[in-house]
N, C-alpha and C. Protein backbone atom coordinates (compact mmCIF):
# COMPACT_ATOMS: atom_id res chain seq x y z
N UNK A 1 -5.61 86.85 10.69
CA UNK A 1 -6.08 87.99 9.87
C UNK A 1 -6.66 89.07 10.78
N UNK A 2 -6.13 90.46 9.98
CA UNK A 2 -6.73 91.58 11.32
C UNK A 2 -8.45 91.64 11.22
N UNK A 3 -8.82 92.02 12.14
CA UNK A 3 -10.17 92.80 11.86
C UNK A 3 -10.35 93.93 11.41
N UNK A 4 -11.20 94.00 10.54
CA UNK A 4 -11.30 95.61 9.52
C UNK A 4 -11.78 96.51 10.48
N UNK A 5 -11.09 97.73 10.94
CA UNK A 5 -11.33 98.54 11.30
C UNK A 5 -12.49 99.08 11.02
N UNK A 6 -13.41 99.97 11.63
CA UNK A 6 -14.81 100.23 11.61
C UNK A 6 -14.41 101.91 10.46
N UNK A 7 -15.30 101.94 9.58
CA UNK A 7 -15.65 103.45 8.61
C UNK A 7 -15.42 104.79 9.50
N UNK A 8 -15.63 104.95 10.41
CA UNK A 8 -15.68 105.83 11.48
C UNK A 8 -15.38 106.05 12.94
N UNK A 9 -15.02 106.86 13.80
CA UNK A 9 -14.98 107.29 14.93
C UNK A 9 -15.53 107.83 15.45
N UNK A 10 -16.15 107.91 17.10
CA UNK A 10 -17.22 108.47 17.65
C UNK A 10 -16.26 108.93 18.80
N UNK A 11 -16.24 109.98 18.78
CA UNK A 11 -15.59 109.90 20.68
C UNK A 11 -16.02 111.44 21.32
N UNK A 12 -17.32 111.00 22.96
CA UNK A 12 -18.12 111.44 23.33
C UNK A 12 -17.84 112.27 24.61
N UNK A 13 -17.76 113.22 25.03
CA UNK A 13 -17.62 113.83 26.21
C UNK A 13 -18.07 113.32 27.91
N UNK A 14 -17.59 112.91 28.72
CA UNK A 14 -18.51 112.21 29.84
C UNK A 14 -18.94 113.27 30.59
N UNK A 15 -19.35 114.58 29.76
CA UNK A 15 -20.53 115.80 30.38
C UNK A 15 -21.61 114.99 30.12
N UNK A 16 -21.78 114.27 28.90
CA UNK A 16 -23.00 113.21 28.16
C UNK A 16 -23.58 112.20 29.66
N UNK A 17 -22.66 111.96 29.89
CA UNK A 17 -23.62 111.49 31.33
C UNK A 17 -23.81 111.99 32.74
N UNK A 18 -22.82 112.53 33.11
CA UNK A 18 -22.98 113.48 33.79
C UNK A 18 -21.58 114.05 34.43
N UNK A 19 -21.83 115.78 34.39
CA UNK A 19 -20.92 116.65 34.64
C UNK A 19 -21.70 118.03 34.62
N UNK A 20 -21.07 118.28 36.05
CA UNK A 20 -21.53 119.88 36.52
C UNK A 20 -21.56 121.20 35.37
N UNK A 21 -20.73 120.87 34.84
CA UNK A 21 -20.70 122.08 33.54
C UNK A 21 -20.75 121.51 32.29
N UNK A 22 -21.73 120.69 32.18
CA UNK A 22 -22.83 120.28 30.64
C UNK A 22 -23.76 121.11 30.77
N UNK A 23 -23.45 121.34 29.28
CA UNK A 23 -24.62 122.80 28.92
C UNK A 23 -25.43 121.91 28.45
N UNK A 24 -25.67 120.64 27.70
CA UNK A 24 -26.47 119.61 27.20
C UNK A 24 -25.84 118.40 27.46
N UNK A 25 -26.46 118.46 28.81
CA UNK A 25 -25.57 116.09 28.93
C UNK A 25 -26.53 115.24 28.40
N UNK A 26 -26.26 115.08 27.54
CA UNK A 26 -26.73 113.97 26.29
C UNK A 26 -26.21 113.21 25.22
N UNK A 27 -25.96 112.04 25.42
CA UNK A 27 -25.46 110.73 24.56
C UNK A 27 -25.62 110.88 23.24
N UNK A 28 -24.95 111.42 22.29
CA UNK A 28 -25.66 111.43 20.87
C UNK A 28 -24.94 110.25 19.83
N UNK A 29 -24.46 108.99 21.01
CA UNK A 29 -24.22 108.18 20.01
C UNK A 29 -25.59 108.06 18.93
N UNK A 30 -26.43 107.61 19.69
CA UNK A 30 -27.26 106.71 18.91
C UNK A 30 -27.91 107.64 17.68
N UNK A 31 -28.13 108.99 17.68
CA UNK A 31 -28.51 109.87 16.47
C UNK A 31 -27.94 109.82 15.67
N UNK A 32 -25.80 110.00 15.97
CA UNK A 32 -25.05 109.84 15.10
C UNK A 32 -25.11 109.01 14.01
N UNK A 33 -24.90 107.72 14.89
CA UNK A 33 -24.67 106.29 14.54
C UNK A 33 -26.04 106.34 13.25
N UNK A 34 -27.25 106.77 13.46
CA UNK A 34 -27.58 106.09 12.39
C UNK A 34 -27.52 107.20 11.18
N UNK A 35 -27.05 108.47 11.70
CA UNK A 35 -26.85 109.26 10.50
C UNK A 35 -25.69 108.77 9.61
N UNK A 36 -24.94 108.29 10.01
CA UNK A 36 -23.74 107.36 9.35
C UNK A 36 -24.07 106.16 8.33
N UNK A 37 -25.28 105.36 9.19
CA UNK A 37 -25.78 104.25 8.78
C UNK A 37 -26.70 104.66 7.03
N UNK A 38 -27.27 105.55 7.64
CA UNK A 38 -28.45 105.85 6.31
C UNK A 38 -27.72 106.45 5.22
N UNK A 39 -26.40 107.07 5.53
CA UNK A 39 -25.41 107.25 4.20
C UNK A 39 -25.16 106.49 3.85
N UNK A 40 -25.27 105.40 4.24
CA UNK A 40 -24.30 104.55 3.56
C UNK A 40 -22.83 104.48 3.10
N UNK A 41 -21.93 105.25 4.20
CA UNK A 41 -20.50 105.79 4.91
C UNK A 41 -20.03 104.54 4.65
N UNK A 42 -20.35 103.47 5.46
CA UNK A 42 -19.24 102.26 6.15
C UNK A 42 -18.99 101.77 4.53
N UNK A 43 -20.07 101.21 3.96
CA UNK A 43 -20.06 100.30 2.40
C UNK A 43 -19.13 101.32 1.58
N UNK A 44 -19.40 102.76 1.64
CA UNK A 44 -18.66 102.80 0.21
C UNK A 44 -17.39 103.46 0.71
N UNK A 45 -16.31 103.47 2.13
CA UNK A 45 -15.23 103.52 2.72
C UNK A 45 -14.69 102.49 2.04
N UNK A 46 -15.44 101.22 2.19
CA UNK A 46 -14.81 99.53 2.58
C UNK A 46 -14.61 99.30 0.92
N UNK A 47 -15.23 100.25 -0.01
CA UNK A 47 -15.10 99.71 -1.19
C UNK A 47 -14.15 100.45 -1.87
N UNK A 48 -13.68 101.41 -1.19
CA UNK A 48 -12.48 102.63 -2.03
C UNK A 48 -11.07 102.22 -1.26
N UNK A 49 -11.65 101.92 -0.27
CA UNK A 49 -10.49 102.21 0.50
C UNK A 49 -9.70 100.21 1.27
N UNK A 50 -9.11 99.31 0.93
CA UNK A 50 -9.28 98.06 1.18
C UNK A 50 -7.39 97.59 1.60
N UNK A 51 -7.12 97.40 3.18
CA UNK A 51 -7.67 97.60 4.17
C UNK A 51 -8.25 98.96 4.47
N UNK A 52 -9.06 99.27 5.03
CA UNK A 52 -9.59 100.88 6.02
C UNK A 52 -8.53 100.87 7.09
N UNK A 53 -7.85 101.67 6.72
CA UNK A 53 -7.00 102.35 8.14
C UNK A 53 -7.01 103.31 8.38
N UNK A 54 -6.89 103.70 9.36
CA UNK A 54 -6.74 104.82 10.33
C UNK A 54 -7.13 106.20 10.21
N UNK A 55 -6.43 106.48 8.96
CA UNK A 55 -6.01 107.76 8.34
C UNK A 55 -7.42 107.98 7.35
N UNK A 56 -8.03 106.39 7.46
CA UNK A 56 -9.61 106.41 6.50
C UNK A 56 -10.92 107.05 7.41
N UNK A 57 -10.69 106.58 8.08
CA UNK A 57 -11.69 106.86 9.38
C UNK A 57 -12.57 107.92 9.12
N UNK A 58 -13.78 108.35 9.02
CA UNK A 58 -14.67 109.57 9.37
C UNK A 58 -14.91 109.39 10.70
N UNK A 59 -14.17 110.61 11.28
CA UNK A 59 -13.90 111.11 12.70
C UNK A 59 -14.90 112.12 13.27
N UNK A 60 -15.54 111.65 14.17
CA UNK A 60 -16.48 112.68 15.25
C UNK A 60 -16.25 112.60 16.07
N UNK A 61 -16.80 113.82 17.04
CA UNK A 61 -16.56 114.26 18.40
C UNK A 61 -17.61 115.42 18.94
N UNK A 62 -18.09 114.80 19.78
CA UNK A 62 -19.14 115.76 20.77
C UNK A 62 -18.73 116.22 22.23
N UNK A 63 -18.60 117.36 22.15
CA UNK A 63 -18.25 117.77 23.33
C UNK A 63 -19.58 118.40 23.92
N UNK A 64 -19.81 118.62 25.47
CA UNK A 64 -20.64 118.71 26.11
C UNK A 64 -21.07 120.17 26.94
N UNK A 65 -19.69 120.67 26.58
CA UNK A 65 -19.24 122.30 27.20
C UNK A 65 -18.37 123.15 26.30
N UNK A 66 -18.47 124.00 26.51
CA UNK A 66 -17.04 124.67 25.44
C UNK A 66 -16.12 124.67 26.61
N UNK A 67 -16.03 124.14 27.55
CA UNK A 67 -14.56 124.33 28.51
C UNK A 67 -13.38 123.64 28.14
N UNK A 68 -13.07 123.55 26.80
CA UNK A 68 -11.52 123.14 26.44
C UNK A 68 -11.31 122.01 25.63
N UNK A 69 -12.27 121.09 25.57
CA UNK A 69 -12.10 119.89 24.90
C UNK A 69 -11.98 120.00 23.59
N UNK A 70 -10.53 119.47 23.36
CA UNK A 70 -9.94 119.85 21.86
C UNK A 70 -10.67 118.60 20.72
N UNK A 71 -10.88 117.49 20.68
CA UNK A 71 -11.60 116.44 20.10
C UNK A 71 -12.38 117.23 19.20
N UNK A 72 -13.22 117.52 19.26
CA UNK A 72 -14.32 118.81 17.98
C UNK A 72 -13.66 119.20 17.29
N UNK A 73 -12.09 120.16 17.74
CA UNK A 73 -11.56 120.31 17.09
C UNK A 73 -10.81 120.20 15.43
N UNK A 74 -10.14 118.99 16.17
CA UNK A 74 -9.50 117.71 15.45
C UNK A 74 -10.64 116.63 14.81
N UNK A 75 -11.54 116.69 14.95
CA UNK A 75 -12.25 115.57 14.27
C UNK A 75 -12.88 116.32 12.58
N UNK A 76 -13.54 115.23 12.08
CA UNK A 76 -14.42 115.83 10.84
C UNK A 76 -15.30 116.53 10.72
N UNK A 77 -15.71 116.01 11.81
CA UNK A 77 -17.56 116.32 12.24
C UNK A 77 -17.16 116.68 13.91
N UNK A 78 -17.06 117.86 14.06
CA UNK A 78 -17.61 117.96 15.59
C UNK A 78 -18.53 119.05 16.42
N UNK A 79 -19.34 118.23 17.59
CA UNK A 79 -20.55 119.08 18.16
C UNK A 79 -19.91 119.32 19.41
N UNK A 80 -20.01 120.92 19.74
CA UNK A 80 -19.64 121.57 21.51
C UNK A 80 -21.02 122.16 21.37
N UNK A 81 -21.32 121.80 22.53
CA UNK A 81 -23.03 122.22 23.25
C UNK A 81 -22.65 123.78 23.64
N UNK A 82 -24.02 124.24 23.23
CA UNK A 82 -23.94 125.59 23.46
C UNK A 82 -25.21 126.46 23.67
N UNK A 83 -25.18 127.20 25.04
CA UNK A 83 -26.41 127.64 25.43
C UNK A 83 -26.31 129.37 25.14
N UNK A 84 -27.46 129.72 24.88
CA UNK A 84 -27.57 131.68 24.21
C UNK A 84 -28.17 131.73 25.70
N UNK A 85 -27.20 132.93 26.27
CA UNK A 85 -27.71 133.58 27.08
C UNK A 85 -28.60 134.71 26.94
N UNK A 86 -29.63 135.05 28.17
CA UNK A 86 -30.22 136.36 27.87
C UNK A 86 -30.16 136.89 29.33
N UNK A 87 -30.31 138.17 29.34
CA UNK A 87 -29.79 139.24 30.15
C UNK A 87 -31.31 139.95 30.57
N UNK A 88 -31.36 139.85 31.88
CA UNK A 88 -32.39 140.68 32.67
C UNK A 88 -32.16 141.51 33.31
N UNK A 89 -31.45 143.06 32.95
CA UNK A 89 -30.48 143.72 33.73
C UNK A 89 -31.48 144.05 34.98
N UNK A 90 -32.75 144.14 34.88
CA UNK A 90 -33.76 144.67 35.61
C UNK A 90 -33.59 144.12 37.29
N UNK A 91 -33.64 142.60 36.70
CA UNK A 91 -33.57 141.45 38.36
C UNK A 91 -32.26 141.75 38.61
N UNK A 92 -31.18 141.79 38.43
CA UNK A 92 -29.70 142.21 38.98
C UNK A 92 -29.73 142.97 40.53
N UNK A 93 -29.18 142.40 41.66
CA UNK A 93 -28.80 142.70 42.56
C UNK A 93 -27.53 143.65 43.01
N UNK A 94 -26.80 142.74 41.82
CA UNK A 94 -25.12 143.58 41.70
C UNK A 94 -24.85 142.51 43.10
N UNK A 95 -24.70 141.29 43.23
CA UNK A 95 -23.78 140.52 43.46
C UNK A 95 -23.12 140.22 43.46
N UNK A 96 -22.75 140.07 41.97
CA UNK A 96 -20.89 140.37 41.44
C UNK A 96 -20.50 138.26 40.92
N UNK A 97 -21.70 137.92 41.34
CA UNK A 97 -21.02 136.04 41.25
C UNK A 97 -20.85 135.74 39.73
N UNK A 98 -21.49 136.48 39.09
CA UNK A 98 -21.75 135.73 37.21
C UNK A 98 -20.67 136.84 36.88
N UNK A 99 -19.79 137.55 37.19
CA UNK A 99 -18.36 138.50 37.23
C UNK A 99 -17.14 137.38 37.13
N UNK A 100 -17.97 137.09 38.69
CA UNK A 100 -16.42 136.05 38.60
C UNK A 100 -16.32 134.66 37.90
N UNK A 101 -17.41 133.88 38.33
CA UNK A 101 -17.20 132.90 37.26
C UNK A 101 -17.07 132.60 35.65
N UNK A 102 -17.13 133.76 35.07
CA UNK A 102 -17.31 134.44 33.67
C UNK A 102 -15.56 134.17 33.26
N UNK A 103 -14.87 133.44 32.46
CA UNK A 103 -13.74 132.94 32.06
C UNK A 103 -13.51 134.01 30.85
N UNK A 104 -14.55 134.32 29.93
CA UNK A 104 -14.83 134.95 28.88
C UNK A 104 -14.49 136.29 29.37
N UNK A 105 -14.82 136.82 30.46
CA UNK A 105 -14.71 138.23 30.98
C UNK A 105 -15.95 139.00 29.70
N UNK A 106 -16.94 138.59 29.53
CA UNK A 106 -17.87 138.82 28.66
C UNK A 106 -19.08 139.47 29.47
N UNK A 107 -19.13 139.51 31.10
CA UNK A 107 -20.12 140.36 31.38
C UNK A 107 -19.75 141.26 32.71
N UNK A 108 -20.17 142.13 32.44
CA UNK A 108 -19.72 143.62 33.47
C UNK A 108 -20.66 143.86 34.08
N UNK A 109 -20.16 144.24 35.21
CA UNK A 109 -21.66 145.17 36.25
C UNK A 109 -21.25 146.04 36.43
N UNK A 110 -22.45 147.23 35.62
CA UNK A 110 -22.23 148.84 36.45
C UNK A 110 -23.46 149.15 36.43
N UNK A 111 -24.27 149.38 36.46
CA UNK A 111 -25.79 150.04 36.95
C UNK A 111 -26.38 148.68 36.90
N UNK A 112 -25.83 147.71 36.30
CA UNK A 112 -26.71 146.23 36.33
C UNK A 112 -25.90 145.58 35.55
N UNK A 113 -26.05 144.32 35.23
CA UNK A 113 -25.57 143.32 34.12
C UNK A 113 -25.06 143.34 33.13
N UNK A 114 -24.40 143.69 32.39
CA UNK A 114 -24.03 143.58 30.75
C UNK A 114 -23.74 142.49 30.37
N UNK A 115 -24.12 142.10 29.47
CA UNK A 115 -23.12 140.68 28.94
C UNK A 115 -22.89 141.35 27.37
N UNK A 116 -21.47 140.76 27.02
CA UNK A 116 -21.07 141.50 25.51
C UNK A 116 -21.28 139.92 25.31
N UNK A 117 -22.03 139.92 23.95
CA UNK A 117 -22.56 138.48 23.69
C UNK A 117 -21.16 138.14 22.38
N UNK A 118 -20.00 139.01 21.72
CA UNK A 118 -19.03 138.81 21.26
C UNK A 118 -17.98 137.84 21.83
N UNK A 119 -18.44 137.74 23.55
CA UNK A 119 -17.17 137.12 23.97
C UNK A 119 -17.42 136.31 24.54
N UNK A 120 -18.90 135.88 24.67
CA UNK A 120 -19.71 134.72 24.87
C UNK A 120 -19.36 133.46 24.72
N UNK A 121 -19.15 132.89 25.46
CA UNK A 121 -19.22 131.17 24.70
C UNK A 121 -20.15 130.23 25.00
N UNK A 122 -21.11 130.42 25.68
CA UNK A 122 -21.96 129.83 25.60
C UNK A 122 -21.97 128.37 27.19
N UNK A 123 -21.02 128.71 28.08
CA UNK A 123 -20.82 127.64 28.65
C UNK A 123 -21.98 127.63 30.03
N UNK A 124 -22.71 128.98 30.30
CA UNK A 124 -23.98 128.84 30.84
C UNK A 124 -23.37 128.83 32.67
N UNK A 125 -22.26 129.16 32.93
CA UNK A 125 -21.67 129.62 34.04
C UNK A 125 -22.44 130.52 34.96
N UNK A 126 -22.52 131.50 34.17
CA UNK A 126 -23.18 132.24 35.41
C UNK A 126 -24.72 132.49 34.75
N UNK A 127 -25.65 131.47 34.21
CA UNK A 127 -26.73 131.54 34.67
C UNK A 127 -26.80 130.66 36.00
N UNK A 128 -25.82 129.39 35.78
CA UNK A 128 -25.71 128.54 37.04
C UNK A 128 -26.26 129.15 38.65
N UNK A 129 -25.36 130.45 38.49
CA UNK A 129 -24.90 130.71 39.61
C UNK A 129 -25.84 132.27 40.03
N UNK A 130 -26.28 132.65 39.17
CA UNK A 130 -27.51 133.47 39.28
C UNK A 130 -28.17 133.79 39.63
N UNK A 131 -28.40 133.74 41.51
CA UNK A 131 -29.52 133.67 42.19
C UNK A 131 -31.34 134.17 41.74
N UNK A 132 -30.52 135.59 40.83
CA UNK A 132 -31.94 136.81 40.70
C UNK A 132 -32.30 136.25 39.65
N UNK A 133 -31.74 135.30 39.04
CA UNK A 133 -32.47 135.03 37.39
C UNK A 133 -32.35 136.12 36.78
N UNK A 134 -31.14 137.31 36.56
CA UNK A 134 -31.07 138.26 35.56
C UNK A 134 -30.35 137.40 34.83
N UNK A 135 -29.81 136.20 34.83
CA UNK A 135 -29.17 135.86 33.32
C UNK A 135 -29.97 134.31 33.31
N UNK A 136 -30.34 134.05 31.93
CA UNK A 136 -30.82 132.84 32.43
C UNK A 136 -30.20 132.31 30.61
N UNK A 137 -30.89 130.67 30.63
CA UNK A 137 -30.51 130.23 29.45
C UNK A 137 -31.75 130.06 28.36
N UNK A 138 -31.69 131.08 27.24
CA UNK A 138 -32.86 130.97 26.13
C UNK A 138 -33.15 130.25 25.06
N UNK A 139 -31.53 129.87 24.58
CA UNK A 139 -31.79 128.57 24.22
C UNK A 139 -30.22 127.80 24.05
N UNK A 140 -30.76 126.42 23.25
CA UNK A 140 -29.27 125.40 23.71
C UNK A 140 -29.14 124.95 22.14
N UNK A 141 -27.93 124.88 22.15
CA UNK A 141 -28.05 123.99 20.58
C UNK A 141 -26.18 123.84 20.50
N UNK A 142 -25.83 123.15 19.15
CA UNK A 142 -24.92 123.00 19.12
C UNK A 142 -23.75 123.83 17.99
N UNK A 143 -22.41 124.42 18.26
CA UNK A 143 -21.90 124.32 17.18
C UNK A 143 -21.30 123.58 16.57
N UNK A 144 -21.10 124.00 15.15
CA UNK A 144 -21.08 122.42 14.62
C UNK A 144 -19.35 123.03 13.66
N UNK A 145 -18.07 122.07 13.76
CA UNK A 145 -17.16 122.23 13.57
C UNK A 145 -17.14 121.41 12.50
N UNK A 146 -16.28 121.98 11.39
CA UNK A 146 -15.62 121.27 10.21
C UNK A 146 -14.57 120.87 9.40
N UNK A 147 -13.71 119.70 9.39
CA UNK A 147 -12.79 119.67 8.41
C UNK A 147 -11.56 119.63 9.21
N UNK A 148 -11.57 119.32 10.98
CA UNK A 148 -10.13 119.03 11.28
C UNK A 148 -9.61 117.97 11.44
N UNK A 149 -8.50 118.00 11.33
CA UNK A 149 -7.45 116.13 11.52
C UNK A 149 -6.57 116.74 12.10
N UNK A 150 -5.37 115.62 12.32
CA UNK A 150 -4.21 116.00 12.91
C UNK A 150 -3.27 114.85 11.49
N UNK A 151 -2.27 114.79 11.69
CA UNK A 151 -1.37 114.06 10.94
C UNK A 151 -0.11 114.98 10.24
N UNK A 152 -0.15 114.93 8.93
CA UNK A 152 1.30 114.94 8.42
C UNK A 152 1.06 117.07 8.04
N UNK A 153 0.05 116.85 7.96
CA UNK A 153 -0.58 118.25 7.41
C UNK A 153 -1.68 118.79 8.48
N UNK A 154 -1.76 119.00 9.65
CA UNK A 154 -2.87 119.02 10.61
C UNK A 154 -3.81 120.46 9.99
N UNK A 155 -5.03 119.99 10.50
CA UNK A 155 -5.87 121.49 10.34
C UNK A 155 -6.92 121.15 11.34
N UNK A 156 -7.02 122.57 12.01
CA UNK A 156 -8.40 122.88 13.31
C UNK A 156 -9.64 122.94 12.17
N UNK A 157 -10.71 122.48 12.75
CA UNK A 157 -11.57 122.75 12.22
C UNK A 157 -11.85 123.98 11.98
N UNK A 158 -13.15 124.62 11.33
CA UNK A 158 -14.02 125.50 11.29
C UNK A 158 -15.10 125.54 11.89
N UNK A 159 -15.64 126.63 12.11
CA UNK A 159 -17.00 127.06 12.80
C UNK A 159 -18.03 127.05 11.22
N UNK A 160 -19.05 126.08 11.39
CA UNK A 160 -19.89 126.68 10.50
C UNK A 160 -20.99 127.75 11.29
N UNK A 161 -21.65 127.23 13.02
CA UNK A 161 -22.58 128.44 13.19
C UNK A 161 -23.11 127.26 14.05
N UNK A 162 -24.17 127.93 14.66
CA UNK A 162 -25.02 127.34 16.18
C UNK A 162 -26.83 126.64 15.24
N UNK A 163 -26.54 125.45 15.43
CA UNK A 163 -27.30 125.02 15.13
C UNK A 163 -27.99 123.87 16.22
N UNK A 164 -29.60 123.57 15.77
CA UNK A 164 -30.42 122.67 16.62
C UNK A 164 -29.88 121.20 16.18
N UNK A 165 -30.23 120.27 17.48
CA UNK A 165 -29.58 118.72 17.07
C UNK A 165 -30.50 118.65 15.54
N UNK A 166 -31.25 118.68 15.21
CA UNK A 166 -32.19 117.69 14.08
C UNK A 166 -30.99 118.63 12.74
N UNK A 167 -30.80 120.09 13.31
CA UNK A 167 -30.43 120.98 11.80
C UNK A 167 -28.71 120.33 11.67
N UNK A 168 -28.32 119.63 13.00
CA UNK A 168 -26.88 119.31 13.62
C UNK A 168 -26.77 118.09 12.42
N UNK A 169 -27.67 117.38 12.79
CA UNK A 169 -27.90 115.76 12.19
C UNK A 169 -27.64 115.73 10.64
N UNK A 170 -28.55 116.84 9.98
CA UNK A 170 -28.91 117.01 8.65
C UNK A 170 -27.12 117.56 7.95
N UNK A 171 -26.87 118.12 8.50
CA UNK A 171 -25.59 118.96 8.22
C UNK A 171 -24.22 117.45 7.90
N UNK A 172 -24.83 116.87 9.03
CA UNK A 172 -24.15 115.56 8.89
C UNK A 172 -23.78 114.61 8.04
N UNK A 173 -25.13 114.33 7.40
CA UNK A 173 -25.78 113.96 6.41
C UNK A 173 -25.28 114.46 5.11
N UNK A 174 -25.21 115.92 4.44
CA UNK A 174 -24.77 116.71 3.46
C UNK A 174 -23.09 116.47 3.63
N UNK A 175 -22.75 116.49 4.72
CA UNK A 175 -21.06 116.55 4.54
C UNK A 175 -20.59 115.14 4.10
N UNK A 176 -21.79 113.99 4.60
CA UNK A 176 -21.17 112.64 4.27
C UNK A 176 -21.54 112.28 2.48
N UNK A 177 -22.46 113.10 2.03
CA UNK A 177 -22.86 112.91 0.79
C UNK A 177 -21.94 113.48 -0.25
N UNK A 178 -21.46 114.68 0.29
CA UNK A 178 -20.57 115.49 -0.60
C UNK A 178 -18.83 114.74 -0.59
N UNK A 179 -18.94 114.12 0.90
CA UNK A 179 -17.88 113.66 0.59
C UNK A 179 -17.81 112.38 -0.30
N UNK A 180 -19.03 111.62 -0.58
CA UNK A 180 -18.64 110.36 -1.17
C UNK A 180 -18.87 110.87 -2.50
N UNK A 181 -19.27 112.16 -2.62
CA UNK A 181 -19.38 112.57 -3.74
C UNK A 181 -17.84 112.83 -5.04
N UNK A 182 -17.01 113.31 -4.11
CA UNK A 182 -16.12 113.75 -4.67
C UNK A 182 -14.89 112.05 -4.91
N UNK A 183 -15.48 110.99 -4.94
CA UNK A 183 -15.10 109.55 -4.97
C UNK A 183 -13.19 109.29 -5.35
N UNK A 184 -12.79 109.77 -4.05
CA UNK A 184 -11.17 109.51 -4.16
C UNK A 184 -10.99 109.11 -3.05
N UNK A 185 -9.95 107.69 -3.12
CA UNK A 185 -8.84 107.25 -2.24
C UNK A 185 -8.43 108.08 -1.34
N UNK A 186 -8.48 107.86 0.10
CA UNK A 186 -7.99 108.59 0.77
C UNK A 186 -8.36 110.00 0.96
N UNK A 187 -9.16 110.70 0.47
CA UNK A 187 -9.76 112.36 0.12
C UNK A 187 -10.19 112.19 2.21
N UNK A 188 -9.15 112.84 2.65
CA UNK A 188 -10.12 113.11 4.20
C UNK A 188 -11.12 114.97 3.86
N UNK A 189 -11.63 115.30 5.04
CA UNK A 189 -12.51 116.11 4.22
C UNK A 189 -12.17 117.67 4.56
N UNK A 190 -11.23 117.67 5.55
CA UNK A 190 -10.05 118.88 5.43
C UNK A 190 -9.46 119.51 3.88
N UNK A 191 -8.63 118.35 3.27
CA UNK A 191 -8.75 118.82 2.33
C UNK A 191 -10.00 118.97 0.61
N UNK A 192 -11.09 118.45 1.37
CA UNK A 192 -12.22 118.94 0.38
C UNK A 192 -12.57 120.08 0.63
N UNK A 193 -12.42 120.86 1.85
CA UNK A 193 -12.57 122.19 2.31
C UNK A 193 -12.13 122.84 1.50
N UNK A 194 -10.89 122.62 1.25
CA UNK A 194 -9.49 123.30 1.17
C UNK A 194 -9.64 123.43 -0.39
N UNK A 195 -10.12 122.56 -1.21
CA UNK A 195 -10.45 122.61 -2.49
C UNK A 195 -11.85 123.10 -2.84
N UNK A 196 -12.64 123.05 -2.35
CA UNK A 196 -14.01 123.98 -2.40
C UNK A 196 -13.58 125.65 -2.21
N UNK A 197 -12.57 125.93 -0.83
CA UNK A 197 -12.74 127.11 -0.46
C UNK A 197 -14.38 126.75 0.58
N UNK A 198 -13.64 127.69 1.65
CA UNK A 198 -14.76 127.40 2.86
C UNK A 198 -15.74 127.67 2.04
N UNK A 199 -16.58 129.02 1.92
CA UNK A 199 -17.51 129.53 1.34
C UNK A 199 -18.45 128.35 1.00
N UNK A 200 -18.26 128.19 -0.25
CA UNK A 200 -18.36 127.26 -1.01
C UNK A 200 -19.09 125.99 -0.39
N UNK A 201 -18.17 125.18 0.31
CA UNK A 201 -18.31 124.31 1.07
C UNK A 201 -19.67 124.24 2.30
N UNK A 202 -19.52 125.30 2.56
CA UNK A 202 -20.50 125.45 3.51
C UNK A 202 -21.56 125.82 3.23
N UNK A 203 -21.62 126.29 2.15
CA UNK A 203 -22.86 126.29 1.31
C UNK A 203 -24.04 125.00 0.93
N UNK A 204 -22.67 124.35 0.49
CA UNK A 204 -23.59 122.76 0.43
C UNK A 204 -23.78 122.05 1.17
N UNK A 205 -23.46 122.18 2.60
CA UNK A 205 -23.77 121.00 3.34
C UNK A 205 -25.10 121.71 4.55
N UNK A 206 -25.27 123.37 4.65
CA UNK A 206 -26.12 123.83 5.01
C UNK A 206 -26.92 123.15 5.16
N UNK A 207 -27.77 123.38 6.16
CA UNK A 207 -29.45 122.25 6.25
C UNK A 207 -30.17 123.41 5.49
């Protein structure tokens, strides 16, 4: 006899333990894990759904950088770490190093620093590299992605917005409630999006 597949998926970035371009290297199994637990996710999967396969799964993914990792994407629930830069055009040398390492092409030097915070992503590059401290990092938090899979019908997630781990957690929490809310076979939560209308949707799972 097989073993029942587990209610969920976790799959973690190894910025989480360590990597040069983690904007936050930090393990968030264990926060996850019990935000899962206190829904009470696994029990009422195992009771709709008998075997749980694959396609049942509530899927997460934490990424550690915005440098490419598609997983957030594709999952239900996913966190890319993300740091708000701030701009000290004052300390600027005109070095030119946070120019080049800038992928975004999001900050210019002409009398000093610019950063266009539109094209920002948050990956904290050239505060790295910053000697003068005109760019530094003000704060860190995560965005938090919603509603992608891959399969017969694929969909990328959504951006709901930059939120703190505890507001990250809570958000977690609301999406797992709403989903056991809507009590159907197979319902992954792409298409509960899709039947709310984003708006909507994101309304209720808000912290």
């Amino acid at each position: 006899m097989k073993a029942q597949l587990p209610a969920h998926t976790l799959k973690v970035c190894r910025g989480a333990a360590q990597c040069p371009h983690a904007v936050l290297g930090r393990d968030l199994t264990t926060e996850l894990e019990a935000v899962i637990a206190a829904s009470g996710w696994s029990g009422f999967l195992a009771g709709m759904n008998r075997p749980i396969r694959h396609h049942h799964q509530f899927r997460m993914a934490v990424a550690s950088c915005p440098n490419g990792c598609s997983q957030p994407h594709i999952a239900d629930f996913g966190l890319i770490a993300f740091a708000r830069i701030g701009a000290l055009p004052e300390r600027c040398s005109g070095c030119g190093h946070c120019v080049a390492v800038c992928a975004e092409k999001a900050l210019h030097l002409e009398d000093a620093i610019r950063l266009d915070v539109s094209r920002c992503l948050g990956c904290a590059a050239c505060a790295r590299v910053c000697a003068d401290k005109a760019l530094r990092v003000d704060e860190t938090g995560y965005r938090v992605l919603l509603g992608g899979k891959l399969g017969r019908h694929p969909r990328l997630a959504h951006e709901l917005g930059l939120y703190s781990l505890p507001q990250a957690l809570e958000i977690l929490g609301n999406v797992l409630n709403v989903l056991m809310e809507q009590r159907r076979p197979g319902l992954r939560l792409g298409e509960l999006i899709e039947k709310f209308g984003r708006e909507e949707f994101d309304r209720r799972v808000r912290p």
